[in-house]
N, C-alpha and C. Protein backbone atom coordinates (compact mmCIF):
# COMPACT_ATOMS: atom_id res chain seq x y z
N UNK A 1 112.74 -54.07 -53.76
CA UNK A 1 112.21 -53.21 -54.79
C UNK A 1 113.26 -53.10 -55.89
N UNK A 2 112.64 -53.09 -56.79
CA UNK A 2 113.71 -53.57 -58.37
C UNK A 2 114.37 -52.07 -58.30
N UNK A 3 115.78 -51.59 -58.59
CA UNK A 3 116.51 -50.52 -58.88
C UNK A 3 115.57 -49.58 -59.92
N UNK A 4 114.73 -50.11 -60.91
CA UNK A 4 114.05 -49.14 -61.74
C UNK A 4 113.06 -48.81 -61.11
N UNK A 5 111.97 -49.32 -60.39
CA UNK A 5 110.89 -48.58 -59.80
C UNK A 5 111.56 -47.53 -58.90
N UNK A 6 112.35 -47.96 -58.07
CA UNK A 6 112.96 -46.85 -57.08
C UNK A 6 113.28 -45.85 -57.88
N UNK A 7 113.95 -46.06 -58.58
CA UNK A 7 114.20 -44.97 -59.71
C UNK A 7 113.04 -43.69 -60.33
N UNK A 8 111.73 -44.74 -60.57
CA UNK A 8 110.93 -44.36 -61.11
C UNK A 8 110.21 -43.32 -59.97
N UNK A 9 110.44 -43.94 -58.32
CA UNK A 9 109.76 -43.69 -57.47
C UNK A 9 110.53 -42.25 -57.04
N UNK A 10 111.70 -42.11 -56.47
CA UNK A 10 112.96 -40.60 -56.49
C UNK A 10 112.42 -39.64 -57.54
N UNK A 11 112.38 -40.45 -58.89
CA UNK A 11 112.11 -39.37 -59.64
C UNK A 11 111.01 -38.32 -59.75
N UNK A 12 109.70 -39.21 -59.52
CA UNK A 12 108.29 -38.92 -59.40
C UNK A 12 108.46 -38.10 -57.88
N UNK A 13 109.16 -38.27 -56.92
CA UNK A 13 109.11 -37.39 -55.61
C UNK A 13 110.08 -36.12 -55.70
N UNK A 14 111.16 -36.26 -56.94
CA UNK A 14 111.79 -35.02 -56.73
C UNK A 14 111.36 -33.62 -57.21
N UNK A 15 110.26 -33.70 -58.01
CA UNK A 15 108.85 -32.42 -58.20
C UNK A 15 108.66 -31.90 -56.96
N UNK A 16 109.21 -30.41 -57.19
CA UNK A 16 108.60 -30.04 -56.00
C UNK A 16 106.78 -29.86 -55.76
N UNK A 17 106.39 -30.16 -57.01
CA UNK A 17 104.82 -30.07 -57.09
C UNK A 17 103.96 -31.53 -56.62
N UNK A 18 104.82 -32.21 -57.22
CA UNK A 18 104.56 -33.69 -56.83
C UNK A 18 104.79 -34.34 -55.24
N UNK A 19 105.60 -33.44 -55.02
CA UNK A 19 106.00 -34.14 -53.26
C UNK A 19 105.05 -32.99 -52.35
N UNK A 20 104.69 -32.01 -52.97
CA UNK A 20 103.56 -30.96 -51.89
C UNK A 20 101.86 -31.84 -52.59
N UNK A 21 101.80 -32.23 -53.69
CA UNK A 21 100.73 -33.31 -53.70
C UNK A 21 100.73 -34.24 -52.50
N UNK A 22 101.96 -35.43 -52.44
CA UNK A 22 102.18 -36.40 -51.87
C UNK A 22 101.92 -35.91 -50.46
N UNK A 23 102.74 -34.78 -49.69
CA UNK A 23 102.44 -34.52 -48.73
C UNK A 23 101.29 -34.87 -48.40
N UNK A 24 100.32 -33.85 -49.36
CA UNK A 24 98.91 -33.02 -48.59
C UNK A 24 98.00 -34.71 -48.83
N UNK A 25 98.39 -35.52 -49.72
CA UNK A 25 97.57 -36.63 -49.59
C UNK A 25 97.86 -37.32 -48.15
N UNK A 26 98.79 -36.99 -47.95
CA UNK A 26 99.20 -38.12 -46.39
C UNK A 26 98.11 -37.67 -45.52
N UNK A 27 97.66 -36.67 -45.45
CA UNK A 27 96.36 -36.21 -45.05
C UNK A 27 94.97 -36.53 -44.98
N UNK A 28 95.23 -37.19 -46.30
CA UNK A 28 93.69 -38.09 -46.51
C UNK A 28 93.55 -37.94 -48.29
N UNK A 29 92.64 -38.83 -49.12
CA UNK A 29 92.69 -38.69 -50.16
C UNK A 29 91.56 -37.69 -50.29
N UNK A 30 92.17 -37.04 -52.20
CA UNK A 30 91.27 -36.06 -52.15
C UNK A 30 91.11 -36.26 -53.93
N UNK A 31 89.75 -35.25 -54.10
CA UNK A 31 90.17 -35.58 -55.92
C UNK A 31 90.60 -34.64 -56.48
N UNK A 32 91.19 -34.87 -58.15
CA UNK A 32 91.63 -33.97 -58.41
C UNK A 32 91.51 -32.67 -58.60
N UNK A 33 90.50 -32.46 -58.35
CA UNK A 33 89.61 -31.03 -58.60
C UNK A 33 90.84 -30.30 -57.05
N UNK A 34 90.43 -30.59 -55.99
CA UNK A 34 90.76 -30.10 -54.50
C UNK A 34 92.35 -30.12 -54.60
N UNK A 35 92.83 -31.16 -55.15
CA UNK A 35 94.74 -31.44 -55.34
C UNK A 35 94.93 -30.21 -55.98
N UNK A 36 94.52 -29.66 -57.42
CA UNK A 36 94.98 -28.40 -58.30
C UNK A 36 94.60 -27.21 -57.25
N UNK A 37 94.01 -27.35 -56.81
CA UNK A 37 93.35 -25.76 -55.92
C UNK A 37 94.66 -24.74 -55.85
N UNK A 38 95.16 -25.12 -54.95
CA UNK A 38 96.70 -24.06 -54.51
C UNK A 38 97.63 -24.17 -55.94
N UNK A 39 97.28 -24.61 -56.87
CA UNK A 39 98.99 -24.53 -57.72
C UNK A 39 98.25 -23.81 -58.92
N UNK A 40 99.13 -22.43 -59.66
CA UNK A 40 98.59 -22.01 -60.75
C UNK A 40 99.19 -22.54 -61.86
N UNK A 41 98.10 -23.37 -62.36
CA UNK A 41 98.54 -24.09 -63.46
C UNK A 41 96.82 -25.25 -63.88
N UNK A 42 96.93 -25.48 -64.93
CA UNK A 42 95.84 -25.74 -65.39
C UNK A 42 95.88 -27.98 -65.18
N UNK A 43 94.13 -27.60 -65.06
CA UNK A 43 93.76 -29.20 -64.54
C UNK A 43 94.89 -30.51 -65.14
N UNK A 44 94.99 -29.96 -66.95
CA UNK A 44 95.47 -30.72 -67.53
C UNK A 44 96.82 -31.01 -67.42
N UNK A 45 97.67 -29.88 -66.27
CA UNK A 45 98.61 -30.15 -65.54
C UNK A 45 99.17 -30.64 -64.76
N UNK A 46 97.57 -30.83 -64.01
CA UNK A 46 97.88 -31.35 -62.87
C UNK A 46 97.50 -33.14 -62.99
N UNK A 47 96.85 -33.22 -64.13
CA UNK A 47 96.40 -34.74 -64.23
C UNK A 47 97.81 -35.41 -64.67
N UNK A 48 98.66 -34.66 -65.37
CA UNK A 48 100.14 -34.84 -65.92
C UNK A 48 100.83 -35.20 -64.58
N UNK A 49 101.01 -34.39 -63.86
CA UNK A 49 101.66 -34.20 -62.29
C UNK A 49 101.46 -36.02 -61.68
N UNK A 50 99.98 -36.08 -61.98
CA UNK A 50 99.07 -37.61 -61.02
C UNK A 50 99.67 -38.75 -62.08
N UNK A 51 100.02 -38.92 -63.20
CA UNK A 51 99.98 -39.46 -64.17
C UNK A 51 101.57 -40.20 -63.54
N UNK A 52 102.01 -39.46 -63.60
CA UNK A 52 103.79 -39.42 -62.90
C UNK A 52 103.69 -40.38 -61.80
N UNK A 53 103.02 -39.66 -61.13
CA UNK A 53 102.72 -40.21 -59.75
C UNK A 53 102.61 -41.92 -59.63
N UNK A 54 101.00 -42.06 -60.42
CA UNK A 54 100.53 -42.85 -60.68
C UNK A 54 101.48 -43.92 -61.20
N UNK A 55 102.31 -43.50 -62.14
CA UNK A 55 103.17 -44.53 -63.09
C UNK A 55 104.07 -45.19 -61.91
N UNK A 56 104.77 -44.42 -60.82
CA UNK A 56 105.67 -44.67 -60.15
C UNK A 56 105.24 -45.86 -59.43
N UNK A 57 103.84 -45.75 -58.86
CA UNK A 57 103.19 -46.32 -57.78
C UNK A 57 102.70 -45.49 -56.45
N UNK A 58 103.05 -44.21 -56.46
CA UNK A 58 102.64 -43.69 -55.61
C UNK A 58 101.77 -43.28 -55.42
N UNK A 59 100.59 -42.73 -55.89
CA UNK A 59 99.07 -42.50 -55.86
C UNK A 59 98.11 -43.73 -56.49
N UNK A 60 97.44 -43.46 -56.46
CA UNK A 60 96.11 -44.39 -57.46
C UNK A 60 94.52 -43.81 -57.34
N UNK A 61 94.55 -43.85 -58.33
CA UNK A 61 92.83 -43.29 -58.63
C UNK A 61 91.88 -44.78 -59.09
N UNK A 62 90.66 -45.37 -57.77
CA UNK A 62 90.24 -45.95 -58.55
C UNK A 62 89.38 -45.80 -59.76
N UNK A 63 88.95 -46.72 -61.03
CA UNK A 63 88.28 -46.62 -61.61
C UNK A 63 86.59 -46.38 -61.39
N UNK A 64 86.28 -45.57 -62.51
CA UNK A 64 84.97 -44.84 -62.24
C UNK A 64 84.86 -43.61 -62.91
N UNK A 65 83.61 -42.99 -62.56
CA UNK A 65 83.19 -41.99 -63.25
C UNK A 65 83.40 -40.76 -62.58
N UNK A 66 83.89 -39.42 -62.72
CA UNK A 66 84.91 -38.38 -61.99
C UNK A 66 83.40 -37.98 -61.07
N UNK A 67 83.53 -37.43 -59.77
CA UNK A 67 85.10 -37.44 -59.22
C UNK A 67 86.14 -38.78 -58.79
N UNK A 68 86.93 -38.94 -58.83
CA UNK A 68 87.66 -39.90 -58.44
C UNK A 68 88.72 -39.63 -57.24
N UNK A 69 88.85 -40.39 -56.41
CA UNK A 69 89.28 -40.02 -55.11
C UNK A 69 90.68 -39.97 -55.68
N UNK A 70 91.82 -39.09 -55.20
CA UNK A 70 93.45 -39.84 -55.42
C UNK A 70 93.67 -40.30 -54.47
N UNK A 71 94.24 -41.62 -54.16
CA UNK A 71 94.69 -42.07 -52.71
C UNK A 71 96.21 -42.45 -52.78
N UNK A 72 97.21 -42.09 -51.58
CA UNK A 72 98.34 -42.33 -51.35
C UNK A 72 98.64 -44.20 -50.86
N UNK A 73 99.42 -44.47 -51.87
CA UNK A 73 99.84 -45.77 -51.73
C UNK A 73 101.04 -45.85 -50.89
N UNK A 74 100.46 -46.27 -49.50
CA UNK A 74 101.62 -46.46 -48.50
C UNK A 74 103.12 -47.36 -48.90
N UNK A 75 102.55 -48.57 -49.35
CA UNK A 75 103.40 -49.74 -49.56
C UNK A 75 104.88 -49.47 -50.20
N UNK A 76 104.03 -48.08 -51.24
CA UNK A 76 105.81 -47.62 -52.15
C UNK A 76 106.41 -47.31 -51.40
N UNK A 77 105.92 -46.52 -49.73
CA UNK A 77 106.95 -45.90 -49.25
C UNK A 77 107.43 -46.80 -47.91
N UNK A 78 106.91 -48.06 -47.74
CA UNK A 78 107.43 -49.30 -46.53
C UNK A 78 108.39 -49.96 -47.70
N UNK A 79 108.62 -49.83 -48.65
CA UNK A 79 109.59 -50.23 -49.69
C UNK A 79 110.21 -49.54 -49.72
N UNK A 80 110.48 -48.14 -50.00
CA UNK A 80 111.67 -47.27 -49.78
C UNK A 80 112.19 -47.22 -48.59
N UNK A 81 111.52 -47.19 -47.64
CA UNK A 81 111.64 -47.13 -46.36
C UNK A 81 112.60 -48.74 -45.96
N UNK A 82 112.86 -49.66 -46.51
CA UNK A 82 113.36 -50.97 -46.80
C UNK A 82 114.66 -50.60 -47.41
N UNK A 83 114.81 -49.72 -48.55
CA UNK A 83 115.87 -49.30 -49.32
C UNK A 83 116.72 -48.63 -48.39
N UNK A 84 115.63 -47.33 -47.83
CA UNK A 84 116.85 -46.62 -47.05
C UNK A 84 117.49 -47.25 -45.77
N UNK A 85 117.08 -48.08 -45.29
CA UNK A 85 117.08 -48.49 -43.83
C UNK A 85 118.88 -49.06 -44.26
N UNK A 86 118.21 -50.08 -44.94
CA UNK A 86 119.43 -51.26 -45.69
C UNK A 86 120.81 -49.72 -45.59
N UNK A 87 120.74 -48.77 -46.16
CA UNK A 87 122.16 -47.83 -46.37
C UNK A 87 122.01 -47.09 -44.97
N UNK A 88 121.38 -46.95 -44.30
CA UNK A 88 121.32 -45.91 -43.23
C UNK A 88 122.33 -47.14 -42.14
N UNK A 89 122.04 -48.67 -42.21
CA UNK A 89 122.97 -49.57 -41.07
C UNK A 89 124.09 -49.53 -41.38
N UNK A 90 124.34 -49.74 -43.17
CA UNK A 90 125.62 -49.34 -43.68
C UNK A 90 126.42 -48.20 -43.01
N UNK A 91 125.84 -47.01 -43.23
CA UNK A 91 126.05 -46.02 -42.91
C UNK A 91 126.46 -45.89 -41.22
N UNK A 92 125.99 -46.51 -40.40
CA UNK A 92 125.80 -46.77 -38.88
C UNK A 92 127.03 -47.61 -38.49
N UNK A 93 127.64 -48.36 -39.58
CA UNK A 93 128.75 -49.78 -39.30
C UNK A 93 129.81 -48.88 -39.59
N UNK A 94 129.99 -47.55 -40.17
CA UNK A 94 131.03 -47.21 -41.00
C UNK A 94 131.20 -46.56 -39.40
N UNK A 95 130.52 -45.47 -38.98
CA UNK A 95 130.62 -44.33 -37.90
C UNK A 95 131.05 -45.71 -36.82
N UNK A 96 130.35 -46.55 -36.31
CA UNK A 96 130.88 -47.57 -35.49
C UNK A 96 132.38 -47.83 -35.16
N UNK A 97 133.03 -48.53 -36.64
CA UNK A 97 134.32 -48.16 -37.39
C UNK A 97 134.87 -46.97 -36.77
N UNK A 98 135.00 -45.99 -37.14
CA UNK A 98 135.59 -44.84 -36.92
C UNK A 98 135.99 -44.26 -35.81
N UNK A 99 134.64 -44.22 -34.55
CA UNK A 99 134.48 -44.35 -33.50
C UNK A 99 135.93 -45.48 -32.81
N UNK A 100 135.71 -46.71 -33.32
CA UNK A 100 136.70 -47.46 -32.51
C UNK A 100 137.85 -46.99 -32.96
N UNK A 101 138.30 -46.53 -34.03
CA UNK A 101 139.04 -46.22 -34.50
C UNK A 101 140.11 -44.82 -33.61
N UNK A 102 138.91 -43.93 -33.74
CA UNK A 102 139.49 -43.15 -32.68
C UNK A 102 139.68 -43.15 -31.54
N UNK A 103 138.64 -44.02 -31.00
CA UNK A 103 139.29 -44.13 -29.13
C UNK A 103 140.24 -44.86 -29.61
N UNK A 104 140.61 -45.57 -30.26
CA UNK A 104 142.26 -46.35 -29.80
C UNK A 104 142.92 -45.30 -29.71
N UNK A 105 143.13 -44.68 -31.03
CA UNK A 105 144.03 -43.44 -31.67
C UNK A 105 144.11 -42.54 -30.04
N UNK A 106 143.09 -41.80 -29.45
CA UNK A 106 142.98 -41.43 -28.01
C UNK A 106 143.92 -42.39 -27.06
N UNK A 107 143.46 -43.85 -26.78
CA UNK A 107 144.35 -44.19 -25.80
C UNK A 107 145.65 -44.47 -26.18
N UNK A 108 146.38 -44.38 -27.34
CA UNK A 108 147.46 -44.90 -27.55
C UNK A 108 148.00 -42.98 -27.18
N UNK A 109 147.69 -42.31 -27.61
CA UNK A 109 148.13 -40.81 -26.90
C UNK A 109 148.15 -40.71 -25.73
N UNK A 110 147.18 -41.17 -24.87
CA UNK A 110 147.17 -40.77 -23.82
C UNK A 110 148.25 -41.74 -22.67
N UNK A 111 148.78 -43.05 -23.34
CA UNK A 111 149.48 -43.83 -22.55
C UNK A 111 150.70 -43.72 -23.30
N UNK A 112 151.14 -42.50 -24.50
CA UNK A 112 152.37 -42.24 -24.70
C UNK A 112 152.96 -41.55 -24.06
């Protein structure tokens, strides 16, 4: 995944309005009428909110005449899920490291 979509994708999830959307879609898709229900703030807010969304890759509304379903696009997140994995082994090689690091540090104490 290109550094700018991810980008595009973090950004669009760090809304806290946008990631309680994303949630409640993991649920099942719904349209926008049912998405605005819980948030006080007006439709034309919330189509702003999907718009975001949408741009990132994370929702999609198909074309047609309203209502229109919003549906959660898995794939953005088996792609992030690709991003994070890649730093989380990083992350796993370093503690590995360290680990050996200290049992030596341990047995060289303990056979001084």
């Amino acid at each position: 995944m290109a550094p700018d979509v991810l980008s595009q994708v973090f950004a669009a999830l760090a809304d806290p309005t946008r990631l309680d959307m994303v949630s409640r879609l993991a649920a099942g898709d719904a349209t926008v009428t049912q998405l605005a229900e819980p948030y006080p703030m007006t439709l034309q807010a919330v189509y702003k909110h999907l718009k975001v969304l949408e741009g990132a890759g994370v929702v999609s509304r198909p074309p047609g005449p309203q209502p229109r379903a919003v549906r959660l696009e898995a794939e953005v997140f088996d792609l992030m899920d690709k991003w994070i994995e890649r730093y989380r082994r990083r992350a796993e090689e370093r503690h590995r490291r360290l680990d050996a690091v200290l049992a030596a540090m341990n047995e060289e104490e303990g056979v001084a």
